[in-house]
Protein backbone atom coordinates (compact mmCIF):
# COMPACT_ATOMS: atom_id res chain seq x y z
CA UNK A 1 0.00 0.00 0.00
CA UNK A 2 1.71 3.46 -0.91
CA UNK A 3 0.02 5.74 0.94
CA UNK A 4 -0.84 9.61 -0.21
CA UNK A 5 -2.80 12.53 1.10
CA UNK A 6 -5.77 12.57 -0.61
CA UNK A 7 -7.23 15.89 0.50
CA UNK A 8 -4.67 18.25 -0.12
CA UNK A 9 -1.83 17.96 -2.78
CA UNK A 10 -0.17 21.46 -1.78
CA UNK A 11 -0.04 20.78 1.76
CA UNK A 12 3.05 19.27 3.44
CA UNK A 13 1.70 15.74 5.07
CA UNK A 14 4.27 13.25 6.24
CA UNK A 15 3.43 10.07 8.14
CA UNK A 16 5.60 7.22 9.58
CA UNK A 17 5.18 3.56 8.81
CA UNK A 18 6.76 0.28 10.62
CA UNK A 19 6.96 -2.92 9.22
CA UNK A 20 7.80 -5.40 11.52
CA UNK A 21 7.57 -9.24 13.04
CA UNK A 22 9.95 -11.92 12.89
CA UNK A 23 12.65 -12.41 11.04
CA UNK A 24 11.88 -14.53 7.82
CA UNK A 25 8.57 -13.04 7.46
CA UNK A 26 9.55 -10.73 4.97
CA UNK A 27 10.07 -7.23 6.19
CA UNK A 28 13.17 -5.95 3.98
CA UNK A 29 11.48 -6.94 0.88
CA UNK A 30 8.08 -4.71 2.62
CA UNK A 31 10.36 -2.33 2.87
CA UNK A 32 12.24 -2.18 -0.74
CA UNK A 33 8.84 -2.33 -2.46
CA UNK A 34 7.53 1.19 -1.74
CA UNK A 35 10.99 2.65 -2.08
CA UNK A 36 11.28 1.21 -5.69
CA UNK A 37 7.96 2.90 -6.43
CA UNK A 38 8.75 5.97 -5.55
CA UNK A 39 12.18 6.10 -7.31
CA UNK A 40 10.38 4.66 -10.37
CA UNK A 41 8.08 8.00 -9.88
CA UNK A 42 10.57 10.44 -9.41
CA UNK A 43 10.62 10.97 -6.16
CA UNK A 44 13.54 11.25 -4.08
CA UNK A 45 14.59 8.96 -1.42
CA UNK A 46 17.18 8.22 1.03
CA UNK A 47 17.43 4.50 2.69
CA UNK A 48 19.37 4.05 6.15
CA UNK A 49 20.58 0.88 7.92
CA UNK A 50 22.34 1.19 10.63
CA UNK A 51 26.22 0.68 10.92
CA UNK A 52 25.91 -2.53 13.04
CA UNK A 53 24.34 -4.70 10.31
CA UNK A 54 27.18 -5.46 7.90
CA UNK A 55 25.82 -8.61 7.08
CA UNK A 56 25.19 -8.82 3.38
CA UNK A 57 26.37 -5.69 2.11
CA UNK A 58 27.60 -2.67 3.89
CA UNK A 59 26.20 0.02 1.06
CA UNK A 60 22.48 -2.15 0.15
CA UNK A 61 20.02 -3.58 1.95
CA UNK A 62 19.00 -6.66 0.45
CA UNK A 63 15.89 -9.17 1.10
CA UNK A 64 15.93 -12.89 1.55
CA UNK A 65 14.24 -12.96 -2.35
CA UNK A 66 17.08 -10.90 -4.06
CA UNK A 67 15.63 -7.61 -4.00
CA UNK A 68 18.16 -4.83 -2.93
CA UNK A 69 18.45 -1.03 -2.73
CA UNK A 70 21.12 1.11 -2.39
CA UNK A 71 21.64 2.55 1.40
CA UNK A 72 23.60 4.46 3.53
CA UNK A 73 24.87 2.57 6.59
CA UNK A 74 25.02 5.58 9.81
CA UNK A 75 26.56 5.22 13.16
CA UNK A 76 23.53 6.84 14.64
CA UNK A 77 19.81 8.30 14.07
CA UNK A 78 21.33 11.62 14.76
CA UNK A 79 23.11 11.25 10.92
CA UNK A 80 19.68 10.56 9.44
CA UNK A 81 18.17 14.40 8.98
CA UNK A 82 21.16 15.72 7.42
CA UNK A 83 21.44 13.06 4.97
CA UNK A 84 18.12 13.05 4.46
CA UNK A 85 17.27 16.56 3.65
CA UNK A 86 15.04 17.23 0.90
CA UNK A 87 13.82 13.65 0.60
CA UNK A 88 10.36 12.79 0.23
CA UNK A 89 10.32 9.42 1.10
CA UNK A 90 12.89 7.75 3.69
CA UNK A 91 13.46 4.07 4.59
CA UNK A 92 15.14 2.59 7.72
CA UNK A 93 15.88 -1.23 7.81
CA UNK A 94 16.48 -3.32 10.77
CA UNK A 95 15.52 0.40 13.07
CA UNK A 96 15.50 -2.20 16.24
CA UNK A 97 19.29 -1.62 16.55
CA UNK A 98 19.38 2.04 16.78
CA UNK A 99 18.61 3.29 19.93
CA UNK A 100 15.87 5.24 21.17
CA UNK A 101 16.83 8.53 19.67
CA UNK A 102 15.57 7.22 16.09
CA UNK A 103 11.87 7.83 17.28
CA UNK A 104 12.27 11.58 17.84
CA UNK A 105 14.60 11.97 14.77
CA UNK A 106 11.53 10.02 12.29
CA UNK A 107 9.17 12.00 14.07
CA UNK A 108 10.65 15.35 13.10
CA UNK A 109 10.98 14.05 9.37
CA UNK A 110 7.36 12.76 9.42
CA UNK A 111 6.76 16.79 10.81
CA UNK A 112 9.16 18.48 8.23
CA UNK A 113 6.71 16.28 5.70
CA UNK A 114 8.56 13.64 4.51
CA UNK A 115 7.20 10.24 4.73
CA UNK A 116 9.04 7.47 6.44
CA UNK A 117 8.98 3.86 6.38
CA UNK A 118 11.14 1.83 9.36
CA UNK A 119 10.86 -1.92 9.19
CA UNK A 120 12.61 -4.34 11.81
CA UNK A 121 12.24 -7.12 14.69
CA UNK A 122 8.70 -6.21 17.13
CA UNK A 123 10.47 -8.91 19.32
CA UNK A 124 14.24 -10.05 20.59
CA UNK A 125 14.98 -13.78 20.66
CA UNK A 126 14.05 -13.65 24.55
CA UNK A 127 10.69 -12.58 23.26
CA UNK A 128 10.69 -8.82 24.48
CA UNK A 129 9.87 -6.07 23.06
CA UNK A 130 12.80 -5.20 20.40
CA UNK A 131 14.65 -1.51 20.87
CA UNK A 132 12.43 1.49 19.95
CA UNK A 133 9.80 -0.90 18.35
CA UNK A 134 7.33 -0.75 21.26
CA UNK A 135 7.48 3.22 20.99
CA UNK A 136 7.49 3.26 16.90
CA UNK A 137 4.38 1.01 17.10
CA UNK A 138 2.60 3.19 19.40
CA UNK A 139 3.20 6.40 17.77
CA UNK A 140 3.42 5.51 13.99
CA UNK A 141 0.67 6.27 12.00
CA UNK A 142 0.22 2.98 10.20
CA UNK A 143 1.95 -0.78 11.19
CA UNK A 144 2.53 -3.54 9.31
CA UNK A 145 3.19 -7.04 11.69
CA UNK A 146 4.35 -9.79 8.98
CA UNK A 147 4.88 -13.39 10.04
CA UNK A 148 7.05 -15.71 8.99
CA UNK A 149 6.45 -19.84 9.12
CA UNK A 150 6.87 -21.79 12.13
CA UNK A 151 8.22 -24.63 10.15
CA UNK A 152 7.80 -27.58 12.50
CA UNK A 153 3.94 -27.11 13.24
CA UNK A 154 2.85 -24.32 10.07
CA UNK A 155 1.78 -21.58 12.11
CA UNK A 156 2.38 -18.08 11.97
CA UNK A 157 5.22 -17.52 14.10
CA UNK A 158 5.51 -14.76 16.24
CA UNK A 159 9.01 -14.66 17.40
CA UNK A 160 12.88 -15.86 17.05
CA UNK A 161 14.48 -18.51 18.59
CA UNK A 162 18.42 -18.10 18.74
CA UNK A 163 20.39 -21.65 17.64
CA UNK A 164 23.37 -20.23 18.78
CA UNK A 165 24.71 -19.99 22.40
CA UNK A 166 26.38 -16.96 21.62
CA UNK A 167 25.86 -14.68 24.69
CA UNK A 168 25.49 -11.55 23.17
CA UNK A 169 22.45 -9.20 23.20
CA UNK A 170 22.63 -8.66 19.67
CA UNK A 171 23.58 -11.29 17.30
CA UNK A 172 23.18 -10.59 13.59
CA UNK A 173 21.38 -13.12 12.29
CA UNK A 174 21.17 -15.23 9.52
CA UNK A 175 19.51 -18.75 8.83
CA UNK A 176 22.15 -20.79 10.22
CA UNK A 177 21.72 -18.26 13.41
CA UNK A 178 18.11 -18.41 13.89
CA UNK A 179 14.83 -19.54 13.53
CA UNK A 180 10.87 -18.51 13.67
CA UNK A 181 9.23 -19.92 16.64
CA UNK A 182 5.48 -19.96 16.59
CA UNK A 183 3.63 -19.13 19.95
CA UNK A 184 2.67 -22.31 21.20
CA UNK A 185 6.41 -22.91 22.00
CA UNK A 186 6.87 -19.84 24.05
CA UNK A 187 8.84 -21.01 27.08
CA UNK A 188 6.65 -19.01 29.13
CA UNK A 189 4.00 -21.50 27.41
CA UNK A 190 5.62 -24.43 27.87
CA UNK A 191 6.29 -24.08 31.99
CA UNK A 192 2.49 -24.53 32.79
């Protein structure tokens, strides 16, 4: 869904948008879609990621289907505005490892009139609530929660589990690191 204000073309009107769930479930590529849009309409756009996520490719962001899109890796949300200026459209990827300073700094974009789209984990692998992502959910104007497969039952799963025993709060993940879990095997579930 690319969203628009309908009512008034002349007026400044910028919203913010998360994408989020688990990983797997398809966020990035949530992300990328919009972003190609508006490039393919003329519009200009910025795309962030921050520096910590070097996974796959320190200037794109790419999904698990191949899509990619040129980004900027930053040390911090603080770098966002100035990179961003002018932009009417700006994407954030994997916003659950910037810290909490990335919900005032999208807010004043979304107020300057830009529109902004984070996407990232809702949920750590200890099933809490994931960075800013509690306060970007609360406050964002629209939310998308994806889910990916919980691929020993087929349910929608609603978290990761962590193969590794890596102690580390934040462990960049890939499929050999980690898995969706679906609900019913919550430990929290599975004491009672």
């Amino acid at each position: 869904m690319f969203l628009e204000n309908t009512l008034n073309h002349k007026e400044l009107f910028g919203w913010i948008k998360v994408i989020c769930g688990s990983m797997f479930s398809g966020k990035t590529e949530e992300l990328i879609r919009p972003l190609k849009c508006a490039q393919f309409g003329n519009q200009k756009i910025e795309v962030f990621k921050p520096a910590i996520n070097f996974r796959y490719d320190y200037k794109m962001i790419p999904s698990l289907n191949s899509n990619q899109i040129p980004s900027t890796s930053v040390p911090t949300a603080a770098n966002i505005p100035v990179l961003a200026n002018e932009s009417q459209l700006v994407g954030i990827d994997e916003v659950q490892f910037f810290d909490d300073e990335i919900v005032e700094v999208c807010n004043e974009l979304a107020n300057s009139g830009m529109r902004v789209i984070v996407a990232g984990l809702d949920m750590d692998d200890q099933e809490n609530p994931f960075g800013p992502m509690p306060a970007f959910m609360a406050t964002a104007e629209h939310v998308t929660k994806l889910h990916a497969i919980f691929v020993k039952t087929g349910n929608l799963a609603q978290c990761n589990h962590r193969k590794s025993d890596q102690e580390d709060s934040v462990l960049l993940g890939v499929k050999d690191d980690h898995e969706p879990l679906g609900k019913v095997t919550f430990s929290k579930a599975s004491d009672n």
